[in-house]
C-alpha atoms as a PDB file:
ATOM      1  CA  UNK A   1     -10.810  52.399  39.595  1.00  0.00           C
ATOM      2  CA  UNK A   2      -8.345  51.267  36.886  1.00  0.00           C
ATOM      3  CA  UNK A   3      -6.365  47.714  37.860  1.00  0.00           C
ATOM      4  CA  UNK A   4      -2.607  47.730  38.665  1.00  0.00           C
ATOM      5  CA  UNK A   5      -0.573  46.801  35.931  1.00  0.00           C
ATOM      6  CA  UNK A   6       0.474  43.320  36.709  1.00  0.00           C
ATOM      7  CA  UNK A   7       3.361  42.298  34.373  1.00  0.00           C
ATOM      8  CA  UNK A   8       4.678  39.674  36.347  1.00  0.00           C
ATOM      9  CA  UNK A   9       3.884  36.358  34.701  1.00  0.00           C
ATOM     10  CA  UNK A  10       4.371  38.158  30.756  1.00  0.00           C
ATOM     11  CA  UNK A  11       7.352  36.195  30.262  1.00  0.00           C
ATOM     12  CA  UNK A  12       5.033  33.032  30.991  1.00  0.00           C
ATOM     13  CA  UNK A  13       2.717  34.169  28.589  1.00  0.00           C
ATOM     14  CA  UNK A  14       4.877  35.440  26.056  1.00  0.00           C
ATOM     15  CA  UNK A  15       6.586  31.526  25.716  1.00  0.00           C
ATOM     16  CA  UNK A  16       3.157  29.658  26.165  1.00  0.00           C
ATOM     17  CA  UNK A  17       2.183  32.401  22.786  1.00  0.00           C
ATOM     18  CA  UNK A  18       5.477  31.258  20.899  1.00  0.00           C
ATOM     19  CA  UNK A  19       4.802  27.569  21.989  1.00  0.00           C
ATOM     20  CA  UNK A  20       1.416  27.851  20.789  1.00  0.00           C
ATOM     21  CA  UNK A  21       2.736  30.100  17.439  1.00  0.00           C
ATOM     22  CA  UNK A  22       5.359  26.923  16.753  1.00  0.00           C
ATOM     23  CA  UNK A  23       2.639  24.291  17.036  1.00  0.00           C
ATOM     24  CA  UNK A  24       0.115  26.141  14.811  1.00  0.00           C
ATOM     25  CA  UNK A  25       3.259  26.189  12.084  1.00  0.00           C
ATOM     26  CA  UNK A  26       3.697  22.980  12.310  1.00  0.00           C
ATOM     27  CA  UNK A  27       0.194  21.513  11.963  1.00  0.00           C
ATOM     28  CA  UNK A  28      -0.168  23.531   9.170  1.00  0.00           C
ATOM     29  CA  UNK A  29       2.773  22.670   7.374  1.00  0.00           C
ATOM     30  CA  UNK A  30       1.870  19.063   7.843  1.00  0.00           C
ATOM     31  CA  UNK A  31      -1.991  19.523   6.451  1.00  0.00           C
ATOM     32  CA  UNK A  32      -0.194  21.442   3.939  1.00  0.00           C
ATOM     33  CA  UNK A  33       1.743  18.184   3.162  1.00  0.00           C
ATOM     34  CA  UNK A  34      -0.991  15.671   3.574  1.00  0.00           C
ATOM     35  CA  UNK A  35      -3.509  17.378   1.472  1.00  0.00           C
ATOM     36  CA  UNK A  36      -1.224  18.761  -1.259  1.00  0.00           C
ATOM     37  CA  UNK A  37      -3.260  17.258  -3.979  1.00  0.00           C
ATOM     38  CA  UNK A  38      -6.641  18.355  -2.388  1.00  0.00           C
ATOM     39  CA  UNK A  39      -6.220  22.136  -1.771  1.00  0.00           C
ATOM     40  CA  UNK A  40      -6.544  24.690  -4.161  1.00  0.00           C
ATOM     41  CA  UNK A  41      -3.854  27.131  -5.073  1.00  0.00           C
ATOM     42  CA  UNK A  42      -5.235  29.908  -3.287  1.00  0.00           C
ATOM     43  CA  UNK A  43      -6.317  27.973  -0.443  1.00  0.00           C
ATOM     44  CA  UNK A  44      -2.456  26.749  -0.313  1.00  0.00           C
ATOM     45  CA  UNK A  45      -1.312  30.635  -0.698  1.00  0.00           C
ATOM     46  CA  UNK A  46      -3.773  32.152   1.840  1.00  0.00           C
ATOM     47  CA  UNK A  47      -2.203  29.039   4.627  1.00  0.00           C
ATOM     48  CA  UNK A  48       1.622  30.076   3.395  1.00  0.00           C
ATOM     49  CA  UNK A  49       1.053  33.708   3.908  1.00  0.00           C
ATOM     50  CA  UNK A  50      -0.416  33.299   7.478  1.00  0.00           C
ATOM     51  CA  UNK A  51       2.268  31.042   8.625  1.00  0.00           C
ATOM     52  CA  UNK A  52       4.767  33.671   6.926  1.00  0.00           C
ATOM     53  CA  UNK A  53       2.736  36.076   9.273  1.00  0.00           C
ATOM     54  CA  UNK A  54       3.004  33.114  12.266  1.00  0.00           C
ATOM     55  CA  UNK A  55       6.911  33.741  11.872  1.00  0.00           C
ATOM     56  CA  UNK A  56       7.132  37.238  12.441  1.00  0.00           C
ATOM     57  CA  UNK A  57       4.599  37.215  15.403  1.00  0.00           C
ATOM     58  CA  UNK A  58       7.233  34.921  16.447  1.00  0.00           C
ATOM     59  CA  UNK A  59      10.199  37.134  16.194  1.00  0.00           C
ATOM     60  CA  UNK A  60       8.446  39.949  17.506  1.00  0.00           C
ATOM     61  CA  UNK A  61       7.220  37.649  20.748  1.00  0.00           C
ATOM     62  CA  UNK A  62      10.897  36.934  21.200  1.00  0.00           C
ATOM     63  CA  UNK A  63      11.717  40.483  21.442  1.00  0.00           C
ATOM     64  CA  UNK A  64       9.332  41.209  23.647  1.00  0.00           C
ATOM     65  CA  UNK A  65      10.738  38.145  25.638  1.00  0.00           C
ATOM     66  CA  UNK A  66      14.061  39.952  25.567  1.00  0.00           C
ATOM     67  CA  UNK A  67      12.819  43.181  26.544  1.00  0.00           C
ATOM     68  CA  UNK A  68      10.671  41.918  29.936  1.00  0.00           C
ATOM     69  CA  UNK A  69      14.028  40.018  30.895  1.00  0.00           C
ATOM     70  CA  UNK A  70      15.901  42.885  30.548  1.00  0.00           C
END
């Protein structure tokens, strides 16, 4: 027999996610910093792009935010 659908703590989740997103942004942008003269352009381009991905997993988990409040 299939589970309830228990969406009661999603708002929970959804801010520890966009905590989590924020902090994984951050370190990278500081390794980013500390080892500029150590990583390789493409190594440098393939951390940029998923960070650039980070930020719009974070808009879309503040939608979704907005949407369970709602």
């Amino acid at each position: 027999m299939a589970k309830p659908d228990d969406r009661s703590d999603n708002v929970a989740k959804l801010k520890k996610m966009i905590e989590n997103t924020q902090q994984n942004i951050s370190e990278t942008k500081d390794y980013l910093q500390s080892h500029e003269n150590e990583i390789s352009n493409n190594d440098r381009t393939n951390l940029e792009n998923k960070n650039a991905r980070r930020e719009e997993s974070l808009d879309a988990f503040s939608s979704e935010v907005e949407d369970e409040l709602q």
